[in-house]
C-alpha atoms as a PDB file:
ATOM      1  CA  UNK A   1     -28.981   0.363  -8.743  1.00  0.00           C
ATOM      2  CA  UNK A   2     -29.700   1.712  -5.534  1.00  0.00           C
ATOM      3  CA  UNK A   3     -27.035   0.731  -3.073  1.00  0.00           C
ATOM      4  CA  UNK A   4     -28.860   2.186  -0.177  1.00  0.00           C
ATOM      5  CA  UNK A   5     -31.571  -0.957  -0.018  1.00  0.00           C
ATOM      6  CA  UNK A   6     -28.447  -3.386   0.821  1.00  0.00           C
ATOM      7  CA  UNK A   7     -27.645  -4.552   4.414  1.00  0.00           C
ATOM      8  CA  UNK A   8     -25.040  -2.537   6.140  1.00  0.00           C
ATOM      9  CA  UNK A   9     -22.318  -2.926   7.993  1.00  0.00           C
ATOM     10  CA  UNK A  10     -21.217   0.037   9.921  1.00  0.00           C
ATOM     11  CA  UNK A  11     -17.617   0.021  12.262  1.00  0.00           C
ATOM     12  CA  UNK A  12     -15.591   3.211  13.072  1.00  0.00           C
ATOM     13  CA  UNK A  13     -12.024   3.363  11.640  1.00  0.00           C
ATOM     14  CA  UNK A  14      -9.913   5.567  13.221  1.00  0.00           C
ATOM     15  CA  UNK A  15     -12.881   7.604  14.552  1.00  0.00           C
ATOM     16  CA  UNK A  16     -14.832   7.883  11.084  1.00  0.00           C
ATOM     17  CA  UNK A  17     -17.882   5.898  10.261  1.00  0.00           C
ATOM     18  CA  UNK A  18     -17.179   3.010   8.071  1.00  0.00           C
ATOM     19  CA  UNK A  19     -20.308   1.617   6.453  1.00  0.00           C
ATOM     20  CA  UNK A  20     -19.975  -1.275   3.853  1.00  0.00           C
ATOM     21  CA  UNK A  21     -22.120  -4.127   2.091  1.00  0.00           C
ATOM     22  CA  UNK A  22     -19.928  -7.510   2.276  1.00  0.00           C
ATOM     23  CA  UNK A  23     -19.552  -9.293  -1.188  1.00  0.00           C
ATOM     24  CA  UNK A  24     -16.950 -11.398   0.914  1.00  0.00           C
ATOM     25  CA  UNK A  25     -14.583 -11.510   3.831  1.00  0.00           C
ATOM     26  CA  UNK A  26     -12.291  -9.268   1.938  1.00  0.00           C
ATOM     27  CA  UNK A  27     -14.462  -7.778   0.044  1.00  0.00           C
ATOM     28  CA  UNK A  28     -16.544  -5.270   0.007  1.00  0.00           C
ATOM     29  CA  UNK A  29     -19.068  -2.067  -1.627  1.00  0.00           C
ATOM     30  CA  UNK A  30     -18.423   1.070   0.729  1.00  0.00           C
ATOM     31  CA  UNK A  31     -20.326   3.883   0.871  1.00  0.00           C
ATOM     32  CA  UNK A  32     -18.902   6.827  -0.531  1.00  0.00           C
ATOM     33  CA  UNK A  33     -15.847   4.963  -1.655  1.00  0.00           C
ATOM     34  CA  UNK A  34     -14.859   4.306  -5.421  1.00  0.00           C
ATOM     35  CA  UNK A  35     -18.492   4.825  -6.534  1.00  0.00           C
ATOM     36  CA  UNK A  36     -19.868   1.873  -4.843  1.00  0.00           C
ATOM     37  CA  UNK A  37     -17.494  -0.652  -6.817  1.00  0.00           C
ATOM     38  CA  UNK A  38     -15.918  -3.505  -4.833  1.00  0.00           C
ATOM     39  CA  UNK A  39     -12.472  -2.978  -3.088  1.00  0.00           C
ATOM     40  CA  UNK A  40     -10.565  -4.280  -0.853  1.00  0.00           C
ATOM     41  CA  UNK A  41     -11.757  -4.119   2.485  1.00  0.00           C
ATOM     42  CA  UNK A  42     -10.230  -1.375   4.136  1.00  0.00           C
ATOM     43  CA  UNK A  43      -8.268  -0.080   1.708  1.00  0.00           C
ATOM     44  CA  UNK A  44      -9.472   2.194  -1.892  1.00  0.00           C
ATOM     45  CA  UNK A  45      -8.126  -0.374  -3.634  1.00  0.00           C
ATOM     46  CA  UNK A  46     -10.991  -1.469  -6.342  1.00  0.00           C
ATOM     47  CA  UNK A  47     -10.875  -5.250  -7.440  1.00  0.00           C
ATOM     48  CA  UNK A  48     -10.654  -4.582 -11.150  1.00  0.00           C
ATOM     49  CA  UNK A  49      -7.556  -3.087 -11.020  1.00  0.00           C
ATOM     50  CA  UNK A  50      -6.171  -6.341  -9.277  1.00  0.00           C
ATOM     51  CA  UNK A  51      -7.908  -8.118 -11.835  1.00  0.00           C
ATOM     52  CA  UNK A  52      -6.475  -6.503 -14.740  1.00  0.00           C
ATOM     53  CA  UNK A  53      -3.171  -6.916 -13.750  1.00  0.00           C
ATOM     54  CA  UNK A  54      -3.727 -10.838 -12.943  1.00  0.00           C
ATOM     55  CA  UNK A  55      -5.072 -10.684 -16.198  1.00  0.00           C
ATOM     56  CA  UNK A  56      -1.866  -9.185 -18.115  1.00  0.00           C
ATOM     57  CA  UNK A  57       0.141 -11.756 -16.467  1.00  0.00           C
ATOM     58  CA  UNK A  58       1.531  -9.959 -13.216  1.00  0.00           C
ATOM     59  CA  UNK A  59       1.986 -12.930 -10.616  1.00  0.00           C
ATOM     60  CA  UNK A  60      -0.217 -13.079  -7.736  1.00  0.00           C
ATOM     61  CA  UNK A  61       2.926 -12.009  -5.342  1.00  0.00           C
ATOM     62  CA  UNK A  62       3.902  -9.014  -7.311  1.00  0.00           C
ATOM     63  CA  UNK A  63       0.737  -7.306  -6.884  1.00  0.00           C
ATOM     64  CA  UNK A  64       0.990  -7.794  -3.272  1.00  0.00           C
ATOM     65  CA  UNK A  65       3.947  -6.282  -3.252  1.00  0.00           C
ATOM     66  CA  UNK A  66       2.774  -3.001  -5.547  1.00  0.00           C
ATOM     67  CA  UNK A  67       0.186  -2.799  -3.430  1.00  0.00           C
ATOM     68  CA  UNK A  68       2.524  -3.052  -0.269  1.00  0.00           C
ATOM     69  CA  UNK A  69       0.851  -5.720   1.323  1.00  0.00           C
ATOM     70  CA  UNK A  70      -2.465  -3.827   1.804  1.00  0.00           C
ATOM     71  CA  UNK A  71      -3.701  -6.625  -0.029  1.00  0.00           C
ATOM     72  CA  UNK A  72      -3.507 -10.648   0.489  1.00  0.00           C
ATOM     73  CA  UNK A  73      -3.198 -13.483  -1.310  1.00  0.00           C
ATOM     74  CA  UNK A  74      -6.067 -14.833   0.505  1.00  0.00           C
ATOM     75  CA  UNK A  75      -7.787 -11.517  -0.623  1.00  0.00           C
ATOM     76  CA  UNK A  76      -6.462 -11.522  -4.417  1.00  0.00           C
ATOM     77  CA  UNK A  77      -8.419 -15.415  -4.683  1.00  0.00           C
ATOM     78  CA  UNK A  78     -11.774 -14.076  -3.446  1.00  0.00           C
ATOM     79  CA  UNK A  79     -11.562 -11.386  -6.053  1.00  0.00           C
ATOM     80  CA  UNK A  80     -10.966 -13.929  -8.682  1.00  0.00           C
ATOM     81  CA  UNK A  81     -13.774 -15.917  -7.498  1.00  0.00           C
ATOM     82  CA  UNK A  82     -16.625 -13.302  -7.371  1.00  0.00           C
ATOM     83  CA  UNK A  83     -15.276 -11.828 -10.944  1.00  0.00           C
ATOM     84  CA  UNK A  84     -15.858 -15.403 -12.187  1.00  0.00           C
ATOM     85  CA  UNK A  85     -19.185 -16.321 -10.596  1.00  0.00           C
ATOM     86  CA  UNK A  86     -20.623 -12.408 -11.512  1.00  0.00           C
ATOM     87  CA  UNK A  87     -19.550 -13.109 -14.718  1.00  0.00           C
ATOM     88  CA  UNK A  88     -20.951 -16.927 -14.855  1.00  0.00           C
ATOM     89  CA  UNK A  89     -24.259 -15.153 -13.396  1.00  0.00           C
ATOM     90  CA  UNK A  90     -24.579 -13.124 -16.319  1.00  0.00           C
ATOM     91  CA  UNK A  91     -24.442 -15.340 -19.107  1.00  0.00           C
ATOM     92  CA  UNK A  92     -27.754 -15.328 -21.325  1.00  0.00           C
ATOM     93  CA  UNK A  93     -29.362 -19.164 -21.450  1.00  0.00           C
ATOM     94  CA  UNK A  94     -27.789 -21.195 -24.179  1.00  0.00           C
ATOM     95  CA  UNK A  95     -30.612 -22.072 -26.717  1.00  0.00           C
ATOM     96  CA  UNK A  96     -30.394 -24.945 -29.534  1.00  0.00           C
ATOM     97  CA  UNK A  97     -29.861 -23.430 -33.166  1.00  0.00           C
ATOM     98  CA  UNK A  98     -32.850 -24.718 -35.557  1.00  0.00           C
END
């Protein structure tokens, strides 16, 4: 996939060029950062890894807190939600066994 066709948003961060594709208001595919996988706006922080840990049963507020509040709850949600619809957008049709 070529992430280069996407829209763009471009703001300067502490004097360096930031230039991202929005998958969400916290959320986001930067250029040159983590490969092009989703993070955390902002931060280097890729979604999966908040995922994962959701996912072995780390509550919601301790991974704010290992992440030093770089991340929100707000922000934790949203990653939840685009996992789950990617992952619902995925699915092969269901067809009727003969």
């Amino acid at each position: 996939m070529n992430i280069l066709k996407y829209n763009f948003t471009t703001e300067t961060i502490r004097g360096e060029s930031y230039q991202y594709q929005p998958l969400g208001k916290y959320i986001v595919r930067a250029v040159g950062v983590c490969g092009g996988r989703p993070t955390f706006k902002y931060t280097r922080i890729e979604i999966t890894g908040a995922i994962e840990r959701l996912a072995e049963g780390e509550p919601i507020n301790d991974i704010i807190t290992g992440y030093r509040g770089r991340v929100s709850h707000e922000a934790l949600i949203e990653a939840i939600n685009y996992v789950t619809r990617q992952f619902i957008e995925t699915l092969p049709e269901l067809e009727l066994a003969a």
